[in-house]
Protein backbone atom coordinates (compact mmCIF):
# COMPACT_ATOMS: atom_id res chain seq x y z
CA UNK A 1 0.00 0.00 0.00
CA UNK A 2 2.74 2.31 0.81
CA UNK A 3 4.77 1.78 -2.52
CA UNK A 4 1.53 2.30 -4.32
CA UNK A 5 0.61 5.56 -2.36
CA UNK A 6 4.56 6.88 -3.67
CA UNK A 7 3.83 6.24 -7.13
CA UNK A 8 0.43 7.82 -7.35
CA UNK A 9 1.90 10.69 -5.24
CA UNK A 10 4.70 11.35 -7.53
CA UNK A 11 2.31 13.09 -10.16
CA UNK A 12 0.79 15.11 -6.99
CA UNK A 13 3.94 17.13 -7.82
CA UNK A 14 1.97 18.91 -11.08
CA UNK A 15 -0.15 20.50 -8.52
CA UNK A 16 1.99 23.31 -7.63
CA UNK A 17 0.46 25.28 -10.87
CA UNK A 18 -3.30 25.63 -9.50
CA UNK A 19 -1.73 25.71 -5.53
CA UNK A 20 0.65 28.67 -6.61
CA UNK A 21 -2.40 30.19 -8.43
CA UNK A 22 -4.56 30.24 -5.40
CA UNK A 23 -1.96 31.42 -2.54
CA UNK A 24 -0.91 34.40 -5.48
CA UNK A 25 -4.07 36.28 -4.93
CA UNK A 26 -4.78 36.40 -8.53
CA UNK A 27 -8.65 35.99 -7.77
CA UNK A 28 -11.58 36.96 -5.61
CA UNK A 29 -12.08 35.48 -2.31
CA UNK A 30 -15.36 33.25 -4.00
CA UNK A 31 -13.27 31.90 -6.93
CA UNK A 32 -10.46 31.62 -4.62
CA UNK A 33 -12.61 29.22 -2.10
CA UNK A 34 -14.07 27.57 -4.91
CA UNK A 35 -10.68 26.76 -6.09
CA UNK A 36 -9.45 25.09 -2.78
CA UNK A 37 -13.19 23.28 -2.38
CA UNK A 38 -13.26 22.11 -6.20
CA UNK A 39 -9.17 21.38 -6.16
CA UNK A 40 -9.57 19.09 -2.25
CA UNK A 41 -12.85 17.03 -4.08
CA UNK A 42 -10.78 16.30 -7.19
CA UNK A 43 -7.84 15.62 -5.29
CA UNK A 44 -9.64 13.25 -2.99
CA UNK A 45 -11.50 11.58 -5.77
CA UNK A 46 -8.36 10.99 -8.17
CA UNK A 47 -6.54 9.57 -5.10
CA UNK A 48 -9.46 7.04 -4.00
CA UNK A 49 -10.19 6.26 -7.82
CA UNK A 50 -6.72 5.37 -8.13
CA UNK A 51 -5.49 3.36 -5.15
CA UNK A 52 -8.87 1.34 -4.29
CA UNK A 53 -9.48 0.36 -8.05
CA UNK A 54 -5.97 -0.75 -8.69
CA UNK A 55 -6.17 -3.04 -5.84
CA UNK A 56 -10.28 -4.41 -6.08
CA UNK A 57 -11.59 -3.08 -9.12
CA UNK A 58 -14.71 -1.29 -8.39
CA UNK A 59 -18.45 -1.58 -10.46
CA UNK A 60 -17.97 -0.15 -14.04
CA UNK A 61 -20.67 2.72 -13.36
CA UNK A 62 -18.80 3.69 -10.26
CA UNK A 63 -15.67 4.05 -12.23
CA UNK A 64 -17.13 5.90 -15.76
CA UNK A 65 -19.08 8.34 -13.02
CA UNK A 66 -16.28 9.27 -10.80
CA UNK A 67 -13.68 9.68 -14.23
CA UNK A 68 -16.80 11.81 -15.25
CA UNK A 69 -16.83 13.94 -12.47
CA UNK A 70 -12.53 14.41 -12.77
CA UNK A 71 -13.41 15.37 -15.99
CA UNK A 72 -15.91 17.97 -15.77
CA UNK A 73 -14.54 19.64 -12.84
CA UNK A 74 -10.87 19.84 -14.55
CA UNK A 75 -12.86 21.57 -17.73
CA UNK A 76 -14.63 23.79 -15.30
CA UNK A 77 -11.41 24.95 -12.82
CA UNK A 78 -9.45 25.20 -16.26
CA UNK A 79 -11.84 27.56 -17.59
CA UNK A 80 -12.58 29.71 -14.84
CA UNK A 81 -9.31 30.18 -13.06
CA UNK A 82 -7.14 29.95 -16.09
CA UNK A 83 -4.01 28.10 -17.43
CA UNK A 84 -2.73 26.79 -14.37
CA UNK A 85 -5.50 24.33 -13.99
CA UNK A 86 -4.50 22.83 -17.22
CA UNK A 87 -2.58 19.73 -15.08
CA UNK A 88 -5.73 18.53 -13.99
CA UNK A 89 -5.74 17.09 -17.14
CA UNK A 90 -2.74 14.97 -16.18
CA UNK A 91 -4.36 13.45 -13.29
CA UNK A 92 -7.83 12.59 -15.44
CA UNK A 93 -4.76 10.75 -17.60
CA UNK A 94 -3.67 8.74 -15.23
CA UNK A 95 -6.86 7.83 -13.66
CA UNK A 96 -7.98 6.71 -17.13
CA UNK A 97 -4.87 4.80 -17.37
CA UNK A 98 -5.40 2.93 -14.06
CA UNK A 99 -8.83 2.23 -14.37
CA UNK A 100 -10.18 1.66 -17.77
CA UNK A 101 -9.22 -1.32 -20.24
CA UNK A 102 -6.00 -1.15 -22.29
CA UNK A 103 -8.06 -0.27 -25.40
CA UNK A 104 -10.53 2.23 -24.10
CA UNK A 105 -8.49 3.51 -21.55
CA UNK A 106 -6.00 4.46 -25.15
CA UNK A 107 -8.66 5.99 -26.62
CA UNK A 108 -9.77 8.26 -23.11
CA UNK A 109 -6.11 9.38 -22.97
CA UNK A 110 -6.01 10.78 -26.64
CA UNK A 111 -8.93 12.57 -26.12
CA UNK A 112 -8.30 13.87 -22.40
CA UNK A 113 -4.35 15.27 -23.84
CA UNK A 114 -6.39 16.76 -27.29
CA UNK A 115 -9.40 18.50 -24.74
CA UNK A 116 -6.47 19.89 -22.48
CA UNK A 117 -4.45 21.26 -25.89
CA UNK A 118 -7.86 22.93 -27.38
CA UNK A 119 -8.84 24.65 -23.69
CA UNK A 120 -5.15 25.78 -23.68
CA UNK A 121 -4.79 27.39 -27.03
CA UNK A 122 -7.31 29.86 -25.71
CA UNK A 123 -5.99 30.13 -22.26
CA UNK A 124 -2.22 29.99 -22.59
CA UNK A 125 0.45 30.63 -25.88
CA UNK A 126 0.56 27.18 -27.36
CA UNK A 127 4.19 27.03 -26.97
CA UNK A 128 3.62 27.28 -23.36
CA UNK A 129 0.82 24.54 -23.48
CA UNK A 130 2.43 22.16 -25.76
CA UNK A 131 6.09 20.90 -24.00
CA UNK A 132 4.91 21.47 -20.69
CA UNK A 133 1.83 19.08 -20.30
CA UNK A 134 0.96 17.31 -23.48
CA UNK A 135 3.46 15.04 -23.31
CA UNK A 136 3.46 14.79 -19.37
CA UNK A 137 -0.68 13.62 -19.69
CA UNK A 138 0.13 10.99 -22.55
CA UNK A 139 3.23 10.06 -20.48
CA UNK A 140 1.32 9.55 -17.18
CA UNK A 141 -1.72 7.78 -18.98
CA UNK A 142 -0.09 5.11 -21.03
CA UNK A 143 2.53 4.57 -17.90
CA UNK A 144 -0.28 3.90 -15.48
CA UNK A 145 -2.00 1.68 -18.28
CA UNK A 146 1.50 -0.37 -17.82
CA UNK A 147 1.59 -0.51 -14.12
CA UNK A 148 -2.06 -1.91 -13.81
CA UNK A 149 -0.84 -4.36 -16.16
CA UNK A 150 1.62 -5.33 -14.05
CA UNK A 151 -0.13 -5.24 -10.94
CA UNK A 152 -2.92 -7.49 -12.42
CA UNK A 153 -0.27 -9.70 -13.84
CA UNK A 154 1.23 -10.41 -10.33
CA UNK A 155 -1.95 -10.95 -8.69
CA UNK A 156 -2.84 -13.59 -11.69
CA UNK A 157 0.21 -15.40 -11.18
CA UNK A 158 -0.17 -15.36 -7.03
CA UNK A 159 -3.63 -16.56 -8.23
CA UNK A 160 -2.21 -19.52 -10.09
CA UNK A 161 0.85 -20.29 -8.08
CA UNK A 162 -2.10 -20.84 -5.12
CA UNK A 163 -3.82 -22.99 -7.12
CA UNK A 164 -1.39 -25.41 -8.54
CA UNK A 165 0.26 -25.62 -4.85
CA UNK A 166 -3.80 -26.80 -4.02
CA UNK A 167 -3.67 -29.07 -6.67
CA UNK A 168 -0.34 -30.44 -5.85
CA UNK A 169 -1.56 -31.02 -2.16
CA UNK A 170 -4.88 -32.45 -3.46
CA UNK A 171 -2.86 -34.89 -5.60
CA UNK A 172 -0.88 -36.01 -3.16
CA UNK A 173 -3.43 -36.57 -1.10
CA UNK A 174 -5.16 -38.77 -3.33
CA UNK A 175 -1.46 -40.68 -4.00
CA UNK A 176 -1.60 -41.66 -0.50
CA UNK A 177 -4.90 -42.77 -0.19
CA UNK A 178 -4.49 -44.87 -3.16
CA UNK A 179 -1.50 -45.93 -1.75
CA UNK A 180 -3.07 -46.75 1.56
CA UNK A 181 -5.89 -48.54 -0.02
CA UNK A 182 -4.10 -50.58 -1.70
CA UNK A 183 -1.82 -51.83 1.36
CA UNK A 184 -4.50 -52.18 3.52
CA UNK A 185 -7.65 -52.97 1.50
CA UNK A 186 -6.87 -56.43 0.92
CA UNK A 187 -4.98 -57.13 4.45
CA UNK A 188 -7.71 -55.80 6.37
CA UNK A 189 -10.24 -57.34 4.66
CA UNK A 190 -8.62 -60.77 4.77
CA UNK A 191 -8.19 -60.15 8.67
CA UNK A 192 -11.42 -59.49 8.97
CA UNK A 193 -12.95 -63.01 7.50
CA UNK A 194 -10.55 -65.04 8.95
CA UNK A 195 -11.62 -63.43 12.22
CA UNK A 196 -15.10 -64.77 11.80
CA UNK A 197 -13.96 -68.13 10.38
CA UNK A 198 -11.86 -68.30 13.76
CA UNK A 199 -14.55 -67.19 15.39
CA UNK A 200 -17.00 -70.05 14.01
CA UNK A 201 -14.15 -72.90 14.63
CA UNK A 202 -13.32 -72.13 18.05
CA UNK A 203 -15.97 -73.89 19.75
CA UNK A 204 -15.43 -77.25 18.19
CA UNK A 205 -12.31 -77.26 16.08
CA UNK A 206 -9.74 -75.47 18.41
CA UNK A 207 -6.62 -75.88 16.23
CA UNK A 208 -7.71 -75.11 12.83
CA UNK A 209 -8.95 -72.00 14.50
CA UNK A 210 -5.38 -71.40 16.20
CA UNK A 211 -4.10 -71.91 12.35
CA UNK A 212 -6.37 -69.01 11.22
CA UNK A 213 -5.10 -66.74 14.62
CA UNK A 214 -1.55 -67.76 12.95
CA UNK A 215 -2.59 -66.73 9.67
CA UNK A 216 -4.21 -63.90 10.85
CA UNK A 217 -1.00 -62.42 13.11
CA UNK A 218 1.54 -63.07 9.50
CA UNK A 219 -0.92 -60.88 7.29
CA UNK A 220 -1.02 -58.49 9.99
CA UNK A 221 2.99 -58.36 10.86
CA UNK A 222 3.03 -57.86 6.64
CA UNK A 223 0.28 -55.01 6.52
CA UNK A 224 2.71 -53.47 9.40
CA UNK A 225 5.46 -53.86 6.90
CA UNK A 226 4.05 -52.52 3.99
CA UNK A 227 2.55 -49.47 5.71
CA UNK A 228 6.09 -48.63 7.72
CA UNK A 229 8.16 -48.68 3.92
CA UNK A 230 5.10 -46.59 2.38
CA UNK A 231 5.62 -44.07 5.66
CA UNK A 232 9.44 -43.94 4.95
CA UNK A 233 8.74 -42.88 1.58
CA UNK A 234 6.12 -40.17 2.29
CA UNK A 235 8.44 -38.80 5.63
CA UNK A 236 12.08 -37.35 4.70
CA UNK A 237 14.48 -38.34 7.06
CA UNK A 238 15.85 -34.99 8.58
CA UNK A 239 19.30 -34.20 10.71
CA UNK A 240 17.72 -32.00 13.60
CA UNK A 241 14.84 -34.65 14.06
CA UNK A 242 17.56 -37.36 14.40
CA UNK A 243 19.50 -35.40 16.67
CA UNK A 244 16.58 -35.19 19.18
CA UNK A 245 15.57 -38.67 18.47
CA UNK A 246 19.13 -39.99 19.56
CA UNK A 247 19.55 -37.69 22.44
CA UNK A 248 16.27 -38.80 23.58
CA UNK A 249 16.94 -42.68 23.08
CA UNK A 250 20.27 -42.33 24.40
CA UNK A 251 18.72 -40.92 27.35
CA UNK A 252 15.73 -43.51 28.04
CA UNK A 253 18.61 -46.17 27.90
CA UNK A 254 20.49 -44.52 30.91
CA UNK A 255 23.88 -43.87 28.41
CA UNK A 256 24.48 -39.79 29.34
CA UNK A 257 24.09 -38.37 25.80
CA UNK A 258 25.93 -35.29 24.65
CA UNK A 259 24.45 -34.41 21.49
CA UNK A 260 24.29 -31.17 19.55
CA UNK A 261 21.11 -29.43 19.63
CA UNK A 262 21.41 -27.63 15.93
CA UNK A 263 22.28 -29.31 12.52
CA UNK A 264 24.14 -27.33 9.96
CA UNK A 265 22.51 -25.33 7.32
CA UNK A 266 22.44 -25.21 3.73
CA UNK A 267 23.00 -29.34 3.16
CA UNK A 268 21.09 -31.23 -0.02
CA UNK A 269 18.90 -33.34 0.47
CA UNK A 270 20.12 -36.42 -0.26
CA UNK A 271 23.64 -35.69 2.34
CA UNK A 272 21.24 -34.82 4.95
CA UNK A 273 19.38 -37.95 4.78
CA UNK A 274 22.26 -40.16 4.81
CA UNK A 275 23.61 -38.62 8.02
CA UNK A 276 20.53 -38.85 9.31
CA UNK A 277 20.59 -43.14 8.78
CA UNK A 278 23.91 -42.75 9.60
CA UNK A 279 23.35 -41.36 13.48
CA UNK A 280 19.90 -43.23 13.80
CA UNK A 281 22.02 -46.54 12.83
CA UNK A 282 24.74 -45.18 15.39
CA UNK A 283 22.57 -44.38 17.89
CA UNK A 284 20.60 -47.96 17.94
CA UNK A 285 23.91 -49.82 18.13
CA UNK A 286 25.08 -47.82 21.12
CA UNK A 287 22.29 -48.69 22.66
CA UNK A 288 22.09 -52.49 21.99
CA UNK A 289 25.86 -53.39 21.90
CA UNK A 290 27.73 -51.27 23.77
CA UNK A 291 27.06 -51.03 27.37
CA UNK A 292 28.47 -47.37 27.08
CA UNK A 293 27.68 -45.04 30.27
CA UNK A 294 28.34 -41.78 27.99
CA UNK A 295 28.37 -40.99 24.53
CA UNK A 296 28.89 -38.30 22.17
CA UNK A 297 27.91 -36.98 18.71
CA UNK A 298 29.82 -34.02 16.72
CA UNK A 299 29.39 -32.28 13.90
CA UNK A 300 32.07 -30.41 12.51
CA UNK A 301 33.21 -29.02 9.38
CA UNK A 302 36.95 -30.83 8.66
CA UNK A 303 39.81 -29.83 5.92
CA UNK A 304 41.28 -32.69 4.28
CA UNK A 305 43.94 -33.27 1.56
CA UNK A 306 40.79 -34.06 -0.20
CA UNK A 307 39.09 -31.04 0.53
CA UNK A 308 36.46 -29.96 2.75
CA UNK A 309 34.16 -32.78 4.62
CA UNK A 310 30.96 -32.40 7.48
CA UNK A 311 32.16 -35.14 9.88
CA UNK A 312 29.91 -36.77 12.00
CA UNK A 313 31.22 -38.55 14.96
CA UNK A 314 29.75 -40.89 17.40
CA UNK A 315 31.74 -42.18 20.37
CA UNK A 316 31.12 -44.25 23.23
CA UNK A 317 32.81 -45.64 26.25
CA UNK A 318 31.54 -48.93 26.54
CA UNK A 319 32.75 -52.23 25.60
CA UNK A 320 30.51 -55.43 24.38
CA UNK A 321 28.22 -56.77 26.95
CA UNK A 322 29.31 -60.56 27.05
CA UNK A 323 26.37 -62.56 24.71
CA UNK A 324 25.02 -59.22 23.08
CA UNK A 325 24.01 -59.78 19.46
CA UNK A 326 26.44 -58.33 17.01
CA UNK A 327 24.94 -55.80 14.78
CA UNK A 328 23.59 -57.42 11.17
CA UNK A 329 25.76 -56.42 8.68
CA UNK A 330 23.62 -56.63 5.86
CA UNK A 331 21.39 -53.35 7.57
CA UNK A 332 24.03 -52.13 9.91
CA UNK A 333 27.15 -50.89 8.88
CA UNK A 334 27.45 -52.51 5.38
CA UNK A 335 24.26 -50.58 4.83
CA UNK A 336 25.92 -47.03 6.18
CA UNK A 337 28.99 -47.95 3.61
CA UNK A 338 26.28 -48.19 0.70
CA UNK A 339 24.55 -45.44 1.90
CA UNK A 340 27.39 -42.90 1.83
CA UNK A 341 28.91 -44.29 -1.43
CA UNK A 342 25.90 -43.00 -3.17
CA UNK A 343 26.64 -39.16 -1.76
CA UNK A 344 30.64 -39.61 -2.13
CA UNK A 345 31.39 -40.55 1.40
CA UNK A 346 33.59 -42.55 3.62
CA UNK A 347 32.27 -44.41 7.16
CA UNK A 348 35.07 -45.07 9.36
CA UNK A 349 35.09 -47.66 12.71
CA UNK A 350 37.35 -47.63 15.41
CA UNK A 351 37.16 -49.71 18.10
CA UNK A 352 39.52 -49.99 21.37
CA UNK A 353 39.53 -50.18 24.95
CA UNK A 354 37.80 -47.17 25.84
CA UNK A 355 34.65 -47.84 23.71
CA UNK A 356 33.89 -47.52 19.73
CA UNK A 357 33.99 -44.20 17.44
CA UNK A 358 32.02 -44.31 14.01
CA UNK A 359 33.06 -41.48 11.93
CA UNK A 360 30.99 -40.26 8.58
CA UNK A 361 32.20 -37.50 6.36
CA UNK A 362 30.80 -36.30 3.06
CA UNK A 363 32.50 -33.67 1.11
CA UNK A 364 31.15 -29.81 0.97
CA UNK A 365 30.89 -28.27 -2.50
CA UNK A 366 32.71 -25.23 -2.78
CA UNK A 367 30.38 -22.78 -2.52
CA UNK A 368 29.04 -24.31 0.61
CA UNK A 369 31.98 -23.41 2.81
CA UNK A 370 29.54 -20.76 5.04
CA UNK A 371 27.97 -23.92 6.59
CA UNK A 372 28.26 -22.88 10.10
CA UNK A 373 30.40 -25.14 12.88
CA UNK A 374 28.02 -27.10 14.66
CA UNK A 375 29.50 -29.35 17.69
CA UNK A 376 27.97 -30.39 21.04
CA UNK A 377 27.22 -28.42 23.62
């Protein structure tokens, strides 16, 4: 609103001609307070005209009527008081520029700048008339004609962006109930007969029933399945989230956690989702294998021979506990290695007496060296 009040105010600037006029004493006191009454109403008119139809057009009589009345009383003031009312004309320009279409308001503007030449041939030396405010009026119409263009442009495209982001979210909407429907129809509705048939068996054929409860618990341990890699999918995994989900596991487990409570900025995608498996993996293995009483994760930005890296480290202090499971390598860290290759990364192990370190590090592009230096607190 403000930037649109400037650059209808800019042509307020003509007015200085009939202002001047009035505060020179070059009329009666009647034409002088018809002057201020007639130049405040056309001032007030051309300035509401302008700034409410530009932003919510108004009804078509309302507009023709009040460019009407702009027009008449510029005639009027121009005739009575003389030539330096002749800028009113400008502003009757403009207003036809801002509120009519591109084709009439073209035609409005010719005849507005020819009305203002005629009145001043008889009022003021044409060489006077012609320089000073014929081209200003043409100037200020067609220009205005451009900016309501482009204001009605931008509001079309805010218009359209709004609706294809509604479509997009619609879509995807419908994706995942397809995609829901399709996992679960069939599960659910299978559960739900061989409830019954259970139901009917159990009173006089105890073990085929037990086979359907059997059947029954494998379709629903698969639906589970099914709907946990469709979530996966749909949900991103994200650093920050991660880091709160490890301090928070750590935690629950009774392993004192020092974790950093801010990821850095600025990563793709795809890097930030690998670190993200990368401490999750971490995180679940401390907690299963190690019998750690502390651990901690950092994140730091690293120079290498091989450039710049984000390193994240997670070390504990624990050792084994004596029969623990060892960690599957086909989803532990055999799955981090694969996981990394695919963003140009390394995963590093180091185990010893005072507990295990797993180090990640993917490289930083070169423009991405104001990632900030994120460690733990």
């Amino acid at each position: 609103m403000l930037q649109k009040l400037m650059w209808v105010g800019i042509w307020l600037a003509f007015m200085g001609a009939p202002i001047g006029d009035l505060l020179d004493g070059n009329h009666t006191t009647v034409p002088t307070v018809l002057g201020w009454l007639g130049l405040a109403g056309f001032v007030t008119v051309y300035l509401a005209l302008v700034l409410r139809h530009t932003a919510r057009p108004m009804a078509t009589a309302t507009v023709y009527g009040l460019l009407g009345f702009l027009a008449v009383l510029a005639l009027t003031l121009s005739l009575t008081l003389g030539s330096p009312w002749l800028v009113l004309f400008v502003y009757v320009s403009v207003s036809c520029g801002a509120t009519l279409s591109l084709a009439l308001a073209s035609w409005a503007i010719l005849v507005t700048t020819a009305t203002m030449t005629v009145i001043g041939t008889h009022t003021a030396h044409v060489a006077d008339v012609v320089p000073d405010l014929v081209i200003p009026t043409l100037l200020g119409g067609f220009a205005m004609t451009g900016v309501r263009h482009l204001i009605r442009t931008s509001v079309e495209l805010r218009e359209a962006r709004a609706t294809v982001a509604q479509l997009a979210t619609n879509e995807e909407r419908l994706r995942m109930a397809r995609d829901l429907h399709d996992l679960l129809g069939h599960s659910l509705s299978l559960i739900t007969l061989k409830s019954e048939l259970a139901g009917r068996m159990l009173p006089g054929h105890p073990e085929q029933a037990a086979k359907e409860v059997a059947d029954i618990e494998q379709v629903g341990r698969q639906a589970l399945a099914d709907v946990r890699a469709a979530v996966s999918g749909y949900r991103r995994m994200t650093l920050p989230a991660e880091l709160a989900g490890a301090r928070t596991v750590l935690n629950a487990a009774g392993i004192q956690a020092d974790v950093p409570t801010e990821a850095p900025g600025g990563l793709p995608a795809a890097e930030e989702e690998v670190l993200a498996w990368v401490l999750r993996e971490a995180a679940t293995n401390v907690v299963r294998h190690s019998g750690a009483r502390h651990c901690t994760v950092t994140l730091d930005v690293c120079q290498t021979l091989d450039g710049r890296f984000l390193e994240l480290r997670v070390r504990d202090d624990g050792r084994p506990r004596p029969g623990a499971p060892a960690p599957d390598p086909g989803h532990g860290l055999t799955g981090l290695r694969e996981r990394l290759e695919k963003v140009s990364g390394v995963l590093e192990t180091e185990a010893g007496r005072k507990g295990f370190t797993l180090t990640a590090r993917i490289p930083l592009i070169p423009d991405a060296s104001g990632i900030p230096l994120v460690s733990g607190p």
